[in-house]
PDB file of N, CA and C in Angstrom:
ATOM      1  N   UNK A   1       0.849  -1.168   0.000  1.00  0.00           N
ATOM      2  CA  UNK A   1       0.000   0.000   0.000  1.00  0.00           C
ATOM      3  C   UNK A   1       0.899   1.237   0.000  1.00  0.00           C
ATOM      4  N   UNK A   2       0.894   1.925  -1.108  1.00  0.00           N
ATOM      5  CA  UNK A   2       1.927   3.134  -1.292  1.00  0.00           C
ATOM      6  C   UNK A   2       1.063   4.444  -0.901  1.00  0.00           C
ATOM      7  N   UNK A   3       1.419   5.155  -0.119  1.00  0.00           N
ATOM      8  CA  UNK A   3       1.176   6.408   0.551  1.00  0.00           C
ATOM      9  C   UNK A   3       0.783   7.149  -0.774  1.00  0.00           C
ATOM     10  N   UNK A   4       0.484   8.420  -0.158  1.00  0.00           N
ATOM     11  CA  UNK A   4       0.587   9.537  -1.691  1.00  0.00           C
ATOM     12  C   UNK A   4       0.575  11.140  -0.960  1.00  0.00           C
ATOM     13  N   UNK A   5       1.923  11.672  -1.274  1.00  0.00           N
ATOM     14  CA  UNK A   5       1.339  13.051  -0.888  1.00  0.00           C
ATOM     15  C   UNK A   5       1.445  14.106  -2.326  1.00  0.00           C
ATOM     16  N   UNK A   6       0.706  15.061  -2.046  1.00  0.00           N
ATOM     17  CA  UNK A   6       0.409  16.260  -3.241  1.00  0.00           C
ATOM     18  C   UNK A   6       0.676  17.391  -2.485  1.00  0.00           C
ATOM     19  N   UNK A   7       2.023  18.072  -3.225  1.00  0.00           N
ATOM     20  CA  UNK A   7       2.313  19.263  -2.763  1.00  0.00           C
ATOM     21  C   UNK A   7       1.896  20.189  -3.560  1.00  0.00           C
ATOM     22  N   UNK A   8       1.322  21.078  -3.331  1.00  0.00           N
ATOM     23  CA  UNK A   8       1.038  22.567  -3.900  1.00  0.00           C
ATOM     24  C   UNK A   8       1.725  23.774  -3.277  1.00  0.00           C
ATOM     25  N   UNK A   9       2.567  24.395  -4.014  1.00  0.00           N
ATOM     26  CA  UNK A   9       3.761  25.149  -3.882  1.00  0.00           C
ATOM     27  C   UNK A   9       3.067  26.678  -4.826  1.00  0.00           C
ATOM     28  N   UNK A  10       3.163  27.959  -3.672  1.00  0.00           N
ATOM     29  CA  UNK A  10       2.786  29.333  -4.375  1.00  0.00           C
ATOM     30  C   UNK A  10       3.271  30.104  -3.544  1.00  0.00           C
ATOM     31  N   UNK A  11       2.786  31.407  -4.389  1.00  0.00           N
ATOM     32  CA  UNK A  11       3.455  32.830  -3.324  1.00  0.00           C
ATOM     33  C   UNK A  11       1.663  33.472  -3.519  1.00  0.00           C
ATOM     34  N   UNK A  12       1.608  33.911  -2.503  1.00  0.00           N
ATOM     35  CA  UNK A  12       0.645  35.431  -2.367  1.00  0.00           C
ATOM     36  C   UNK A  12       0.888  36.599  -2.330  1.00  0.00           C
ATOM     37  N   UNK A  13      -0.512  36.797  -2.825  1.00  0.00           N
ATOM     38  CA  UNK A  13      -0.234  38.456  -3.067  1.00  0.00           C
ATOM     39  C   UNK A  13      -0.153  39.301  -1.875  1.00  0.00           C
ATOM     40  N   UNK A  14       1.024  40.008  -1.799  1.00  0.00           N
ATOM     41  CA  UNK A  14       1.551  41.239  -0.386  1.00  0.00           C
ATOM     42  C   UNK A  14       0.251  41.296   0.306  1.00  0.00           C
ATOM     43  N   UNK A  15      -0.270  41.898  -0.444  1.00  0.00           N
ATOM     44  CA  UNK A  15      -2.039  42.862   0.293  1.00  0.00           C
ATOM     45  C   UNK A  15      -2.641  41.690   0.908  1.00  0.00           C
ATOM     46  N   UNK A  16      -2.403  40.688   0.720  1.00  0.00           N
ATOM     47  CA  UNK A  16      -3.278  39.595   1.141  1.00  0.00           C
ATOM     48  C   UNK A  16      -3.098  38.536   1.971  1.00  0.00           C
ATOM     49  N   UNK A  17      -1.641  39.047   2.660  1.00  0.00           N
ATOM     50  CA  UNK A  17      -1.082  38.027   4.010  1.00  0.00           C
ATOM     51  C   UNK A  17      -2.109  37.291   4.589  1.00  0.00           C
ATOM     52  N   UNK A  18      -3.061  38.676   5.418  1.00  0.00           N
ATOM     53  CA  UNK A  18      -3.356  38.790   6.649  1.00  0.00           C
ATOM     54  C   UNK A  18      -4.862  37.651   5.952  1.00  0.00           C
ATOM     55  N   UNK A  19      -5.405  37.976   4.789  1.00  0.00           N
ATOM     56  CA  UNK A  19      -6.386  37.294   4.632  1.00  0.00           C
ATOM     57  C   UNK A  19      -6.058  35.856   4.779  1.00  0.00           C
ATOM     58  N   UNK A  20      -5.204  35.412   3.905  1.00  0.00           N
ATOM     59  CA  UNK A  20      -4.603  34.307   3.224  1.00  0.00           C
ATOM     60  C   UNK A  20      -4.640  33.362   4.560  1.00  0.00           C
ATOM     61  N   UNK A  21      -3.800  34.206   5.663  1.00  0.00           N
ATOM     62  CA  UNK A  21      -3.164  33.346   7.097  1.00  0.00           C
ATOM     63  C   UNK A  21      -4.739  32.913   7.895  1.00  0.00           C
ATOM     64  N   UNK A  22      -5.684  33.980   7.793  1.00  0.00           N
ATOM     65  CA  UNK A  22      -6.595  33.392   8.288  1.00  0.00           C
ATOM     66  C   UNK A  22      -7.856  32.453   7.665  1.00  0.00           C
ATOM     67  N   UNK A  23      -7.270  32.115   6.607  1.00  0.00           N
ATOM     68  CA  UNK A  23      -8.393  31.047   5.539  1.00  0.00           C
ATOM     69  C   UNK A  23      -7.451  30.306   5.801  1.00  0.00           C
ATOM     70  N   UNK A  24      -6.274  29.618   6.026  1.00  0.00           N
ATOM     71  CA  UNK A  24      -5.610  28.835   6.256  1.00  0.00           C
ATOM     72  C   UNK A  24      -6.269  27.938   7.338  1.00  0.00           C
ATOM     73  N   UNK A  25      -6.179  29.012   8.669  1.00  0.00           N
ATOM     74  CA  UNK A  25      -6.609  28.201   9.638  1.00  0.00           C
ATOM     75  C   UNK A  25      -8.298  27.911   9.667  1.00  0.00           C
ATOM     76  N   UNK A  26      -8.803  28.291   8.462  1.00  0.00           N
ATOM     77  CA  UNK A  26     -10.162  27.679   8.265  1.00  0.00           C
ATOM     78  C   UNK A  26      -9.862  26.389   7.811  1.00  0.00           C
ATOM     79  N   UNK A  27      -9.071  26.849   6.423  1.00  0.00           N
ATOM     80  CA  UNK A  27      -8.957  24.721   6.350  1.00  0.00           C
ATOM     81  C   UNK A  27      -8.301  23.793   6.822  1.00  0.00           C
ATOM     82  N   UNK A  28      -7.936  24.264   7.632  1.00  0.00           N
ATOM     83  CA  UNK A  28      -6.837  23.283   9.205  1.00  0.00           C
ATOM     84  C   UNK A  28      -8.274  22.636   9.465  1.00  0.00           C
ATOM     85  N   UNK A  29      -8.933  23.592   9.750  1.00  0.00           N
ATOM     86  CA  UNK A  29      -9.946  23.154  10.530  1.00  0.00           C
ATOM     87  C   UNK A  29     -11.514  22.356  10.148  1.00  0.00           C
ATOM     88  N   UNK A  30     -11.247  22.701   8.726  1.00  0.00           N
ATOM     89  CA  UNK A  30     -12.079  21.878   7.582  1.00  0.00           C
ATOM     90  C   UNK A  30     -11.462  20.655   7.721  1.00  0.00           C
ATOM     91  N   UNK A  31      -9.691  20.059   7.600  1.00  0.00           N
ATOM     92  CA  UNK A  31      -9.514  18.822   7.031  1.00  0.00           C
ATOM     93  C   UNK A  31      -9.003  17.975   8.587  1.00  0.00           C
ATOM     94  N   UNK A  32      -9.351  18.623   9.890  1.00  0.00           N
ATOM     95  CA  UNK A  32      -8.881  18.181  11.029  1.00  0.00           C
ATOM     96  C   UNK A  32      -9.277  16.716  10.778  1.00  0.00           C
ATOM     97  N   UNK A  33     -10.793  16.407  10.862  1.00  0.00           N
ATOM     98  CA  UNK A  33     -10.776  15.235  11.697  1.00  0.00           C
ATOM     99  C   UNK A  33     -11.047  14.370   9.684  1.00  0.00           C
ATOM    100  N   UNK A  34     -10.532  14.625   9.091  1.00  0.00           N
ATOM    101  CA  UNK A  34     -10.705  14.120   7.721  1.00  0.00           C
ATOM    102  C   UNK A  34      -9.774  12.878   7.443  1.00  0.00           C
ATOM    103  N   UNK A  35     -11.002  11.478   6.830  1.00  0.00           N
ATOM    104  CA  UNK A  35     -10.349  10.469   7.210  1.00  0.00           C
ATOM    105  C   UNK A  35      -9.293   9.312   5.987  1.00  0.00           C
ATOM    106  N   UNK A  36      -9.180  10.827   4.931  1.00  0.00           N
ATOM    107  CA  UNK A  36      -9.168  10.275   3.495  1.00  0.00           C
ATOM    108  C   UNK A  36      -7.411  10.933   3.890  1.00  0.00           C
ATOM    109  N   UNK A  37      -7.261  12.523   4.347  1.00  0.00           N
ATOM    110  CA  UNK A  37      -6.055  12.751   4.203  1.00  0.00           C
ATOM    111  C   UNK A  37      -5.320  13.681   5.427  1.00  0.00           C
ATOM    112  N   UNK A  38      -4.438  14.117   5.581  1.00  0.00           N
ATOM    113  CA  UNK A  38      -4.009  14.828   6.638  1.00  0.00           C
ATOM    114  C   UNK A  38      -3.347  16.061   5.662  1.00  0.00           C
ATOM    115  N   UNK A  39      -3.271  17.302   6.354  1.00  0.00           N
ATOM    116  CA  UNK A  39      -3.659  18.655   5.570  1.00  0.00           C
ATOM    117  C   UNK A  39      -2.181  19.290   6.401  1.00  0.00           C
ATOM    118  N   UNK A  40      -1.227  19.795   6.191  1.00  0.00           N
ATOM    119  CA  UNK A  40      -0.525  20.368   6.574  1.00  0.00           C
ATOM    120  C   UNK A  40       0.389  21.790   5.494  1.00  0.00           C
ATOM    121  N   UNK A  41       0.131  23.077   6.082  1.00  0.00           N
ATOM    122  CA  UNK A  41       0.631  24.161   5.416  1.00  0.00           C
ATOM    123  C   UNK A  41       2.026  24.601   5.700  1.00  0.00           C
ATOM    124  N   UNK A  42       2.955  25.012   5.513  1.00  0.00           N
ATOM    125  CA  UNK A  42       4.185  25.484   5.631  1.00  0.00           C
ATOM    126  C   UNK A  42       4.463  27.018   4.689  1.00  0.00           C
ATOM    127  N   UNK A  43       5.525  27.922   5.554  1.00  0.00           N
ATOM    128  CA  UNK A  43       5.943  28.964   4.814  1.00  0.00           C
ATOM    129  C   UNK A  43       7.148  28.901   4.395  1.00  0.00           C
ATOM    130  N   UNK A  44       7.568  29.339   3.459  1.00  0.00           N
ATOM    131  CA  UNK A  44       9.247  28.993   2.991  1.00  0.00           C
ATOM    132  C   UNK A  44      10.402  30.189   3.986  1.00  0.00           C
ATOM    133  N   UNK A  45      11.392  29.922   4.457  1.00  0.00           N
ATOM    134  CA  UNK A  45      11.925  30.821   5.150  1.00  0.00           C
ATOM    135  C   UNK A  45      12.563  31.399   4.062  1.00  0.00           C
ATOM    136  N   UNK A  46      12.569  32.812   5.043  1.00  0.00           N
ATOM    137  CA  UNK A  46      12.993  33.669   3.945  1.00  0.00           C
ATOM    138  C   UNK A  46      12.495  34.590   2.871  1.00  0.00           C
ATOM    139  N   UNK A  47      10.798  34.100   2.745  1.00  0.00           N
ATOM    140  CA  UNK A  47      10.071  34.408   1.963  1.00  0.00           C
ATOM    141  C   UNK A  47       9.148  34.540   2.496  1.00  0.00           C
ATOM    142  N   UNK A  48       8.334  35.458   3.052  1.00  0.00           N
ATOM    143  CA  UNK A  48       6.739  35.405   3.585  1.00  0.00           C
ATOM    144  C   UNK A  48       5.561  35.203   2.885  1.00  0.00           C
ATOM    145  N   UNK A  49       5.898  35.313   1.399  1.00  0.00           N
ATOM    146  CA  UNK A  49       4.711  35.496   0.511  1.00  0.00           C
ATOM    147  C   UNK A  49       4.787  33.902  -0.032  1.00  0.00           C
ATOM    148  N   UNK A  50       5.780  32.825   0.403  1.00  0.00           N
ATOM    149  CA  UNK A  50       5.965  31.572  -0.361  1.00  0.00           C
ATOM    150  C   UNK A  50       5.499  30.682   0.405  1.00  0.00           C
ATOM    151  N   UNK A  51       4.398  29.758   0.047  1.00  0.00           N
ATOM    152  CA  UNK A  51       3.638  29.059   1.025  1.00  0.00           C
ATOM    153  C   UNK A  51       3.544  27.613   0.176  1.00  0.00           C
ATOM    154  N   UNK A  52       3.442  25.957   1.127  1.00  0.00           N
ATOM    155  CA  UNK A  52       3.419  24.796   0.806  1.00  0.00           C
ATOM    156  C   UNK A  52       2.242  24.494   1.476  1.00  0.00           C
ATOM    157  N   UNK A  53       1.132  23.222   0.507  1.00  0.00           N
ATOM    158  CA  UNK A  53       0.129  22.669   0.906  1.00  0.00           C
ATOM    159  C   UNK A  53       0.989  21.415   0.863  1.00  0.00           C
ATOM    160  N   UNK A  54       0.435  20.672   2.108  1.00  0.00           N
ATOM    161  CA  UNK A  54       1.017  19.037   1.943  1.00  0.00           C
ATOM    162  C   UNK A  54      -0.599  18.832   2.105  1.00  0.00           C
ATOM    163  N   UNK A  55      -1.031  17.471   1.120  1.00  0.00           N
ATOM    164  CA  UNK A  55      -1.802  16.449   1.310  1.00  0.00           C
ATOM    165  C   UNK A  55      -1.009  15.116   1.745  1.00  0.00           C
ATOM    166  N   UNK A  56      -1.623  14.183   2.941  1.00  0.00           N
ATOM    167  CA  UNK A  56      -1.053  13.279   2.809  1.00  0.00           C
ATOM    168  C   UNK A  56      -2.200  12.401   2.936  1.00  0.00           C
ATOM    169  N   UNK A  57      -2.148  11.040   2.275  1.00  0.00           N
ATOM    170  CA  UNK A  57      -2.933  10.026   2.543  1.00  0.00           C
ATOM    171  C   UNK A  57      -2.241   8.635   2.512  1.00  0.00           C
ATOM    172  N   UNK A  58      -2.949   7.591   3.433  1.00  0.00           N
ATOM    173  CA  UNK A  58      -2.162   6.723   3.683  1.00  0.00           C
ATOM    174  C   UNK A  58      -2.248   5.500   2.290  1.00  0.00           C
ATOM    175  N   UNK A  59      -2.829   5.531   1.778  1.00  0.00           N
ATOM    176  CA  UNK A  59      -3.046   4.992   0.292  1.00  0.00           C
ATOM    177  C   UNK A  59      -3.450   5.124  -0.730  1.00  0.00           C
ATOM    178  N   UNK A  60      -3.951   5.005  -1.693  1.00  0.00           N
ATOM    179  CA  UNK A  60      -4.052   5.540  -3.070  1.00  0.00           C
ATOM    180  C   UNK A  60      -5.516   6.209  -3.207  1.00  0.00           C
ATOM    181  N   UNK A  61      -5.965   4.670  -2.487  1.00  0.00           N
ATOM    182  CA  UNK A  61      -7.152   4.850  -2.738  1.00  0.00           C
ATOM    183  C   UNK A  61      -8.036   5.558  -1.605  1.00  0.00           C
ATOM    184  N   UNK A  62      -7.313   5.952  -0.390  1.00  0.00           N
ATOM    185  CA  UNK A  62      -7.638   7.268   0.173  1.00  0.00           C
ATOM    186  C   UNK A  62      -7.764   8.341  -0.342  1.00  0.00           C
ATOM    187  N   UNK A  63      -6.440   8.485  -1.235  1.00  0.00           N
ATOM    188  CA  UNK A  63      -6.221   9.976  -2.054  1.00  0.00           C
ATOM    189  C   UNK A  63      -7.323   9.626  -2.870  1.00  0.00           C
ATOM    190  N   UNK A  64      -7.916   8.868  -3.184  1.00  0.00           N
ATOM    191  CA  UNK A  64      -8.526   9.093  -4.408  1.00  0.00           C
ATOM    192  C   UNK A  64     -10.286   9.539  -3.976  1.00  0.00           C
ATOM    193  N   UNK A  65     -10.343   8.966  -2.550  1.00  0.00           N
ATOM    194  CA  UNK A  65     -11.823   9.441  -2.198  1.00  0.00           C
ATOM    195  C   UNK A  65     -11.958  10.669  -1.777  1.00  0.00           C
ATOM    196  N   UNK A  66     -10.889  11.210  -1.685  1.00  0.00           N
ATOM    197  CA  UNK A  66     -10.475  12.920  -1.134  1.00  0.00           C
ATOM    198  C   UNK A  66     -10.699  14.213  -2.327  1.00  0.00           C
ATOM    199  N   UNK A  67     -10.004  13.051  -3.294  1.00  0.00           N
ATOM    200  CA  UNK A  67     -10.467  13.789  -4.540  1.00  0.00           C
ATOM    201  C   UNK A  67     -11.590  13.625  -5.309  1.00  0.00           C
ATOM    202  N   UNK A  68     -12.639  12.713  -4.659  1.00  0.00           N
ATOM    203  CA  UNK A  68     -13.665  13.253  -5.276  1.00  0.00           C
ATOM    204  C   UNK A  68     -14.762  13.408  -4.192  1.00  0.00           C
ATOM    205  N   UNK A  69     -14.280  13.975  -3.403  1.00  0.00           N
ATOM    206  CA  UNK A  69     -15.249  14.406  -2.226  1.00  0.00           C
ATOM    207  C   UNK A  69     -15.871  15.536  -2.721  1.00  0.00           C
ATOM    208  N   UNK A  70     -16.953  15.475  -2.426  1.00  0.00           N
ATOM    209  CA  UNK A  70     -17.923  17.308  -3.314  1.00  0.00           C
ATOM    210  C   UNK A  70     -17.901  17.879  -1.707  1.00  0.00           C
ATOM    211  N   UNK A  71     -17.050  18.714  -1.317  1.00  0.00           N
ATOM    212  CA  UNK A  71     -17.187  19.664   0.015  1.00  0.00           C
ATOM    213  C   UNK A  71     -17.460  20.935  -0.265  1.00  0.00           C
ATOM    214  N   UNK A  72     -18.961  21.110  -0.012  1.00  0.00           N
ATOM    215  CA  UNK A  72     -19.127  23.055  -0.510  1.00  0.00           C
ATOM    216  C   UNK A  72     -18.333  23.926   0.407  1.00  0.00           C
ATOM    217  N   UNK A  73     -18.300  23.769   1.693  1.00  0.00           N
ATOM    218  CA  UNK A  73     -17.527  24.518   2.572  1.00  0.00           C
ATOM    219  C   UNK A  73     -15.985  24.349   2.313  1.00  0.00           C
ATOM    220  N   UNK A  74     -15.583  23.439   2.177  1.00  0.00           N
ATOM    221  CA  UNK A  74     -14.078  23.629   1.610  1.00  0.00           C
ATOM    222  C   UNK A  74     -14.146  24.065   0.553  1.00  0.00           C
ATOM    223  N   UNK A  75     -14.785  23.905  -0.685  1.00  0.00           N
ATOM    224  CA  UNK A  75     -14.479  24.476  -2.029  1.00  0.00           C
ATOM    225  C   UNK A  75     -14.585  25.676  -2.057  1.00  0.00           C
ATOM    226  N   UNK A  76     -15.092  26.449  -1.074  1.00  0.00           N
ATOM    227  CA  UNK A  76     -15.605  28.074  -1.125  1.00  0.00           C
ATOM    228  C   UNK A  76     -14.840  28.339  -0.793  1.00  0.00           C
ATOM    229  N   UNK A  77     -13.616  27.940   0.811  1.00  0.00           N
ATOM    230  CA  UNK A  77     -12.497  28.292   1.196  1.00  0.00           C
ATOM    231  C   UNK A  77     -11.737  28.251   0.165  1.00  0.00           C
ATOM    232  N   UNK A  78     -11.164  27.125  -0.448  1.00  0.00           N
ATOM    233  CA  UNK A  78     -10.263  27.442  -1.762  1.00  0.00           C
ATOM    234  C   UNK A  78     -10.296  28.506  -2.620  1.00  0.00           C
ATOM    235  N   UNK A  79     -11.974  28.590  -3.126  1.00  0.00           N
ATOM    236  CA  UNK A  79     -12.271  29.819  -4.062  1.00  0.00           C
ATOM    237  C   UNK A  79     -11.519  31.616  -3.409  1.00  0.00           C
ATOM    238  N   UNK A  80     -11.973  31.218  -2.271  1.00  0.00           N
ATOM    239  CA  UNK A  80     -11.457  32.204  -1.524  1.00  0.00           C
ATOM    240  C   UNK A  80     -10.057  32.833  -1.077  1.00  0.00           C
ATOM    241  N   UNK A  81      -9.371  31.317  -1.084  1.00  0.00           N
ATOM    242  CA  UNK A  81      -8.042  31.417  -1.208  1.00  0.00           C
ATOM    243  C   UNK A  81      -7.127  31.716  -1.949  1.00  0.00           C
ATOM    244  N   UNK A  82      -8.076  31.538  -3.903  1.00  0.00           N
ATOM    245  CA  UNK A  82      -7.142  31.534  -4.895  1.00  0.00           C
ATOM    246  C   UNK A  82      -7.302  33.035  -5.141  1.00  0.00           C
ATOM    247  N   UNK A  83      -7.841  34.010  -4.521  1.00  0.00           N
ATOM    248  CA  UNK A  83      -8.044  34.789  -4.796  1.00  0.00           C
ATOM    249  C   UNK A  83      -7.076  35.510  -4.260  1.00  0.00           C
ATOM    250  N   UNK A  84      -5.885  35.017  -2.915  1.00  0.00           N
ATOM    251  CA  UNK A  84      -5.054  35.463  -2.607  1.00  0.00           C
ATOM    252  C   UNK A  84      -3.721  35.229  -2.755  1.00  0.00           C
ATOM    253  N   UNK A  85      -3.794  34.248  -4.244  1.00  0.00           N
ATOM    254  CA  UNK A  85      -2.730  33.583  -4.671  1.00  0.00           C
ATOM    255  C   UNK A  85      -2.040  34.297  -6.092  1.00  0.00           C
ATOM    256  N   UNK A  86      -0.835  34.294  -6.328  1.00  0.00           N
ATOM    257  CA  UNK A  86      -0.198  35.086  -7.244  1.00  0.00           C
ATOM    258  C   UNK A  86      -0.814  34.244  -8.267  1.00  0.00           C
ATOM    259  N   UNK A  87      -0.027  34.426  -9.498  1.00  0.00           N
ATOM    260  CA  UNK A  87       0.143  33.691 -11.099  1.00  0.00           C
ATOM    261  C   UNK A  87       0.777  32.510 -11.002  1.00  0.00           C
ATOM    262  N   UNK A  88       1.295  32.323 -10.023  1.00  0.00           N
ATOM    263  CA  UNK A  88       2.686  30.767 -10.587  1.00  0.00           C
ATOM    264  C   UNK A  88       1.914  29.940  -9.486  1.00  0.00           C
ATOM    265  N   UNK A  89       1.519  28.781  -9.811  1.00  0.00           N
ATOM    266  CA  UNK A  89       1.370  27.610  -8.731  1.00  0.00           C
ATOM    267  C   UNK A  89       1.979  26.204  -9.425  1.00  0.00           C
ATOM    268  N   UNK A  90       2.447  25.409  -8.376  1.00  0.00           N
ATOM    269  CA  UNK A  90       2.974  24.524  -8.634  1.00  0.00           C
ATOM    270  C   UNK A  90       2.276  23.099  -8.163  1.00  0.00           C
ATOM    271  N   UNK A  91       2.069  22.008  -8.375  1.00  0.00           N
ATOM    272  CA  UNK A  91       0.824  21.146  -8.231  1.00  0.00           C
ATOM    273  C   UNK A  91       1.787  19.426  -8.372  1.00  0.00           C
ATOM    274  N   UNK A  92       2.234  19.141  -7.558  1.00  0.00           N
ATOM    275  CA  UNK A  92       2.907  17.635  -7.574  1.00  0.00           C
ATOM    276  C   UNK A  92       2.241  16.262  -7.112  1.00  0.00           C
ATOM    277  N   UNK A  93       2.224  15.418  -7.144  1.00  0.00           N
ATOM    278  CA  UNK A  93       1.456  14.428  -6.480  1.00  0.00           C
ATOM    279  C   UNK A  93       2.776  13.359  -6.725  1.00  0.00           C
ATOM    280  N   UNK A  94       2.857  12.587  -5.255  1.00  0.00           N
ATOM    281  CA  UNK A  94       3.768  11.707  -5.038  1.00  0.00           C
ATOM    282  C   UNK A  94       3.426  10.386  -4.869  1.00  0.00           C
ATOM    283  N   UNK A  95       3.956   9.204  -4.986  1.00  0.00           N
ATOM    284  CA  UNK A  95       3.351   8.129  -4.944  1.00  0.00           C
ATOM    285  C   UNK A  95       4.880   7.784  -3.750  1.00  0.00           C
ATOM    286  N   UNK A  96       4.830   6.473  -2.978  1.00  0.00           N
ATOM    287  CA  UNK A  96       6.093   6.266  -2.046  1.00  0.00           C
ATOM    288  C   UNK A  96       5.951   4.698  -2.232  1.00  0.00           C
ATOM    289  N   UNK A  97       7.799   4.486  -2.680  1.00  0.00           N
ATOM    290  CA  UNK A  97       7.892   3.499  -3.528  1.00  0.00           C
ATOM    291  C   UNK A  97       8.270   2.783  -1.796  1.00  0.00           C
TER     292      UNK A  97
END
């Protein structure tokens, strides 16, 4: 059973720290007790505007019920989020051999 994590790698826009930091801890709190994946954010040092999404799930086919979960309350947070996200995003998905 091979794990899977999906990193999503961006910067935000200046004006939009303060928003950004607190929709964050909305979806901390959307994917807390979530049984498909575990949700962890990171900032890049050095950079305040450079921010990491980790998805992790413990098998494939976890990741895969995560991704097709229809969540209106999370999807609105996202909508909300991309709105505080620059032009460049980066989108990986890992499989663990």
């Amino acid at each position: 059973m091979a794990r899977v994590m999906m990193v999503v790698q961006y910067e935000i826009k200046a004006s939009k720290v303060e928003k950004y930091k607190s929709l964050i801890e909305e979806m901390k709190s959307q994917y807390l007790n979530n049984e498909n994946v575990n949700y962890s954010v990171f900032s890049q040092k050095g950079n305040p505007l450079a921010f990491t999404e980790i998805y992790t799930a413990d098998s494939v086919e976890q990741f895969d019920r995560f991704e097709e979960t229809d969540d209106e309350a999370t999807d609105m947070i996202v909508k909300r989020m991309f709105d505080c996200v620059g032009s460049k995003q980066k989108f990986i998905t890992l499989l663990e051999n």
